[in-house]
N, C-alpha and C. Protein backbone atom coordinates (compact mmCIF):
# COMPACT_ATOMS: atom_id res chain seq x y z
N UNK A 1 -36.60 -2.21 -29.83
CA UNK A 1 -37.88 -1.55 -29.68
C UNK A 1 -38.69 -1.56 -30.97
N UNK A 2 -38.10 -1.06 -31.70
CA UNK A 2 -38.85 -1.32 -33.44
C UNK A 2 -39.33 -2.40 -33.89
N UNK A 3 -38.66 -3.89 -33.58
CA UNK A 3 -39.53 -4.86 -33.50
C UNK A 3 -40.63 -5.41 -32.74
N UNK A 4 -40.43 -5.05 -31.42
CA UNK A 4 -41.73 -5.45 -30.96
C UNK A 4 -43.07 -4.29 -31.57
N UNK A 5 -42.64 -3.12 -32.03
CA UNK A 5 -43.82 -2.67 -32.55
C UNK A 5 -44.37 -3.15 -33.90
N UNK A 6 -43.22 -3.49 -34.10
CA UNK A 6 -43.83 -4.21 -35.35
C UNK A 6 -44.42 -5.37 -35.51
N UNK A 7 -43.76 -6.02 -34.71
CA UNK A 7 -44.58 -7.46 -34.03
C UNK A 7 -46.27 -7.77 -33.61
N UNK A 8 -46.64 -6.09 -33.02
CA UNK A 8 -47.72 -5.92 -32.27
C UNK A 8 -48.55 -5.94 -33.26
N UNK A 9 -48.00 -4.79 -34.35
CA UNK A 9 -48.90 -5.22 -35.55
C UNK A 9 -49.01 -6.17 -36.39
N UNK A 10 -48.20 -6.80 -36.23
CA UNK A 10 -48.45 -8.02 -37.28
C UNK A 10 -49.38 -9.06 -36.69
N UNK A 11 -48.92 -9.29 -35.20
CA UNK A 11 -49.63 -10.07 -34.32
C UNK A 11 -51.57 -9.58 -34.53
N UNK A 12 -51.90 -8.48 -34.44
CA UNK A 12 -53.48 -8.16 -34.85
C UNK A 12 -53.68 -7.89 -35.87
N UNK A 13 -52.90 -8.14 -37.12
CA UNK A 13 -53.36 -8.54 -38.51
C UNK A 13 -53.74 -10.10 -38.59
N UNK A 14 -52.49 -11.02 -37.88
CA UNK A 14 -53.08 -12.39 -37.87
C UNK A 14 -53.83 -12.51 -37.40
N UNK A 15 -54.36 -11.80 -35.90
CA UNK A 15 -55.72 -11.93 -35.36
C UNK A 15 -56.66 -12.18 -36.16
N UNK A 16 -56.78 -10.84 -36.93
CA UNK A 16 -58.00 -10.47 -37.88
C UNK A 16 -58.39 -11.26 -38.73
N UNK A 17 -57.28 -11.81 -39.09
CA UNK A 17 -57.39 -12.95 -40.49
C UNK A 17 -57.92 -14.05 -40.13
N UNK A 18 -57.61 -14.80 -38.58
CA UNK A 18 -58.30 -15.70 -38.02
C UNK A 18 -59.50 -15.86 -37.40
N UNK A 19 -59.83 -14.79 -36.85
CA UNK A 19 -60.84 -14.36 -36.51
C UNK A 19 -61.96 -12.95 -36.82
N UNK A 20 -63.32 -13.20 -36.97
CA UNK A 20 -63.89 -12.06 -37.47
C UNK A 20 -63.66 -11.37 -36.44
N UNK A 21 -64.13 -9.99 -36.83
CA UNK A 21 -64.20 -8.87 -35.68
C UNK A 21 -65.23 -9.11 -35.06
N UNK A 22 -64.85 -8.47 -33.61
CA UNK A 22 -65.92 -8.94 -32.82
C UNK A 22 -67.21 -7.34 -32.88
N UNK A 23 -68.76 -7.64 -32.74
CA UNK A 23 -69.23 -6.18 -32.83
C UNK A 23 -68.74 -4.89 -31.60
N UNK A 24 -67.97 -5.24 -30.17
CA UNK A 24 -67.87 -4.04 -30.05
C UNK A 24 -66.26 -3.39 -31.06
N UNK A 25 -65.59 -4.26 -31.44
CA UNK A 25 -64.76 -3.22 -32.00
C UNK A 25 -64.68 -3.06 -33.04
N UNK A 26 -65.88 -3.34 -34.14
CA UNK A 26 -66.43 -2.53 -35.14
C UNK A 26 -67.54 -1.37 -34.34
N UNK A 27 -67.92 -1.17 -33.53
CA UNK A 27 -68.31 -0.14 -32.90
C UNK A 27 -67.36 0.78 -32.72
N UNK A 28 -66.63 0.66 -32.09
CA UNK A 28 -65.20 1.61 -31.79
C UNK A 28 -65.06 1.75 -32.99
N UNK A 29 -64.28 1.20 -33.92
CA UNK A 29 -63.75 1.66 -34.91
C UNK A 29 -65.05 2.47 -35.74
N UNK A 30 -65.92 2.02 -36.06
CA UNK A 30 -66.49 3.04 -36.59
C UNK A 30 -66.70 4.22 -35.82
N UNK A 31 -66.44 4.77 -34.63
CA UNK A 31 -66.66 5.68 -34.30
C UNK A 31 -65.20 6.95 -33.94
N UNK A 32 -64.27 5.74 -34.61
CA UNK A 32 -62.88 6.23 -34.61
C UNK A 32 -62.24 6.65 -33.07
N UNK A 33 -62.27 5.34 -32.76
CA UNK A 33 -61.89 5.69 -30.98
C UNK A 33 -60.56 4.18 -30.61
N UNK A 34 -59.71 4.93 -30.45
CA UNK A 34 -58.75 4.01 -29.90
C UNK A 34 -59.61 3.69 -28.83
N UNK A 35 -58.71 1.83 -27.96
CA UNK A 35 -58.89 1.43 -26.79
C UNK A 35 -58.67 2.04 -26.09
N UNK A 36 -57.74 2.57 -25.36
CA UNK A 36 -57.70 3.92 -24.66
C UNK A 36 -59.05 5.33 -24.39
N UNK A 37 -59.39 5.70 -25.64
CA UNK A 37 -60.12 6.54 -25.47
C UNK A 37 -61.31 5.85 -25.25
N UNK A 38 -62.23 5.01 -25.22
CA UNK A 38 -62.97 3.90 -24.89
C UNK A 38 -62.73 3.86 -23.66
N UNK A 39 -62.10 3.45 -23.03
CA UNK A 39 -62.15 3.49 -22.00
C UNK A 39 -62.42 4.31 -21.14
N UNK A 40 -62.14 5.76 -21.16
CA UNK A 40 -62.20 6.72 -20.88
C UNK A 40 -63.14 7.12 -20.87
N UNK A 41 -63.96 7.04 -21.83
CA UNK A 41 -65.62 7.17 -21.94
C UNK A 41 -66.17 6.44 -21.15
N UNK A 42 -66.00 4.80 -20.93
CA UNK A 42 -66.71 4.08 -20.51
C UNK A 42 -66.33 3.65 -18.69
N UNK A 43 -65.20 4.43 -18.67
CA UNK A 43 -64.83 4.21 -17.16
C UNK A 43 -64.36 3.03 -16.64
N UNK A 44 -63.49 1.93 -17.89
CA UNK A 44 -63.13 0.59 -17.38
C UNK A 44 -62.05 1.14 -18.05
N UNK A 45 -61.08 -0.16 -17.87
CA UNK A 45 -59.54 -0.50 -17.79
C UNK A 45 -59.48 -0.78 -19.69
N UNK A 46 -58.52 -0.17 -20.45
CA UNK A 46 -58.26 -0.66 -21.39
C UNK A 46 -57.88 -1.93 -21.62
N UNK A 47 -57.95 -2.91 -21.02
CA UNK A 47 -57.33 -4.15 -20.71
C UNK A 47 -58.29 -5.26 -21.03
N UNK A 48 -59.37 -4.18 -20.39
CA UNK A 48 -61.35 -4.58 -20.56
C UNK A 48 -61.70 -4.62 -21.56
N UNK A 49 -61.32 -4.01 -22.50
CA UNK A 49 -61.37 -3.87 -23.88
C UNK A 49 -61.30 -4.99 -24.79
N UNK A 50 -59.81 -4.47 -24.62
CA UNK A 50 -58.77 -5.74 -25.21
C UNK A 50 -59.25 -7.11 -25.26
N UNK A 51 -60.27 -7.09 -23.67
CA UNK A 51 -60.32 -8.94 -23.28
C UNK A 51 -61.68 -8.99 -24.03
N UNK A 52 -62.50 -8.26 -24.31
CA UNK A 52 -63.85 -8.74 -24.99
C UNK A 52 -63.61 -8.76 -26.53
N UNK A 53 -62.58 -7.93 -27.01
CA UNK A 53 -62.45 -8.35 -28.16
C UNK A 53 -61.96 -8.96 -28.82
N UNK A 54 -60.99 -9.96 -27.96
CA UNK A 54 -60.80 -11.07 -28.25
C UNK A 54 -61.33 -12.37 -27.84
N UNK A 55 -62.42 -11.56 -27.59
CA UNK A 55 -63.90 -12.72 -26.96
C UNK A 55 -63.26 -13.50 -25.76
N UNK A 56 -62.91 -13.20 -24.59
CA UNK A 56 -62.44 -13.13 -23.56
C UNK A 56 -64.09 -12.48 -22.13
N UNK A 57 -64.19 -13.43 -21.48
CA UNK A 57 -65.24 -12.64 -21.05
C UNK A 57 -65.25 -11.09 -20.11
N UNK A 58 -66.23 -10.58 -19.58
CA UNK A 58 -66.00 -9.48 -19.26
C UNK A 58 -67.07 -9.48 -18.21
N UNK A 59 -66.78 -8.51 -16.79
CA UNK A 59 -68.34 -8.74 -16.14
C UNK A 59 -69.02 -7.69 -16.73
N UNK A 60 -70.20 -7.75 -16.22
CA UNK A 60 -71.74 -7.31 -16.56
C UNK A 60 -71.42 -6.00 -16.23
N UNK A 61 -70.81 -5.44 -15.56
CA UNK A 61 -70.91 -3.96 -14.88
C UNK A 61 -70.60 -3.33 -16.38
N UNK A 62 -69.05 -3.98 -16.68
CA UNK A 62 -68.53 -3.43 -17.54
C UNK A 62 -68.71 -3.86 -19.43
N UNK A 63 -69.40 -4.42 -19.19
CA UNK A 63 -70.21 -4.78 -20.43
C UNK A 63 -71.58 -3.97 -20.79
N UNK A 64 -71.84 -3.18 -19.73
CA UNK A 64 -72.95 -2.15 -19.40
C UNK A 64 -72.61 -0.71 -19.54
N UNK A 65 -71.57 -0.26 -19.23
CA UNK A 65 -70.74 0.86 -18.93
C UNK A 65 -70.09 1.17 -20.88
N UNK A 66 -69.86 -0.01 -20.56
CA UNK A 66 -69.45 0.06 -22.71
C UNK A 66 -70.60 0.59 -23.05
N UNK A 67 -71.63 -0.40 -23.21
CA UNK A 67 -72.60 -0.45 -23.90
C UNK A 67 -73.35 1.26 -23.62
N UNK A 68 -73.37 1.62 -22.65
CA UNK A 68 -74.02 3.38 -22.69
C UNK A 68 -73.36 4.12 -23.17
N UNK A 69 -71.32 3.69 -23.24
CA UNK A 69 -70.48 5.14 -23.59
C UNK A 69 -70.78 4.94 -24.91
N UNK A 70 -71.28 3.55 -25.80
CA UNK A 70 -71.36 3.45 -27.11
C UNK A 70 -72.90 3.88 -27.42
N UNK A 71 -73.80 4.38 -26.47
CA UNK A 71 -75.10 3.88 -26.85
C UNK A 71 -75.98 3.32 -27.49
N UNK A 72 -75.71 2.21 -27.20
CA UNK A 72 -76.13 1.14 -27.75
C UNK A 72 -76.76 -0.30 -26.26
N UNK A 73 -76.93 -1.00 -26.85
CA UNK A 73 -77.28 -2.13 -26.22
C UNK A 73 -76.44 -2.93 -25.83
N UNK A 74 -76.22 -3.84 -24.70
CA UNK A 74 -75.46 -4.73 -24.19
C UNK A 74 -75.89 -5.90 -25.41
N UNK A 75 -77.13 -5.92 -25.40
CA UNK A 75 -76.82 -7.42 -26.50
C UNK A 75 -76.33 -6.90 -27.70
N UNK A 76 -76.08 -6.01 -28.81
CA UNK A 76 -75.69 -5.65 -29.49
C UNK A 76 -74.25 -5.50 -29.59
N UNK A 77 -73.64 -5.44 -28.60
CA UNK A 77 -72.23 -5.47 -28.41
C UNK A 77 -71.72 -7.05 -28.03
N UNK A 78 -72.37 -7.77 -27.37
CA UNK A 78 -71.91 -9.12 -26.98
C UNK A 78 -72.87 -10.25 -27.33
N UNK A 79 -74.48 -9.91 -28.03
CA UNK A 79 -74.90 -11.22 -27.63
C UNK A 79 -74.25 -12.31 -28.89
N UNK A 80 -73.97 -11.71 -29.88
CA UNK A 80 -73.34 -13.16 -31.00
C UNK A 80 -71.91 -13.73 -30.35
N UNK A 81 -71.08 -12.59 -29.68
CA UNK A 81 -69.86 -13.35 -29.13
C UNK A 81 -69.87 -14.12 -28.01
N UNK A 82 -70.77 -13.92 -27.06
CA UNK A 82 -71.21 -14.91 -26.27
C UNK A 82 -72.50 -15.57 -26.08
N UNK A 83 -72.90 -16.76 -26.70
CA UNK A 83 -73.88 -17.18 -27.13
C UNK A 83 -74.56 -17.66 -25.84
């Protein structure tokens, strides 16, 4: 068990290093909100999360539903990651 947690983190440090952050989860994080609690706000699946921030697409409902629990804008959260 101790390794795969440790794994998990190491696995989204290499993320990071390979890839920039995407803007919604410098949103989250600046607002100090696990995926989980994000979700919760925004009324989608933590899973939903997960998949846009690893630039994974997402539908519109829930790219909308983010975008109000963050208040903010849908293009502000996705338009540089999906061009």
């Amino acid at each position: 068990m101790t390794i795969l947690s440790h794994g998990a983190g190491i696995c989204a440090l290499l993320r990071s290093m390979d890839q920039p952050i995407t803007p919604l989860e410098l949103e989250r994080r600046n607002r100090h909100l696990t995926q989980d609690q994000l979700a919760a706000l925004a009324d989608v699946r933590r899973g939903t999360i997960a998949r846009a921030e690893r630039r994974f697409g997402i539908n519109l409902r829930a790219g909308l539903r983010l975008a109000r629990a963050l208040d903010t804008q849908v293009e502000a959260l996705f338009g540089e990651v999906y061009p």
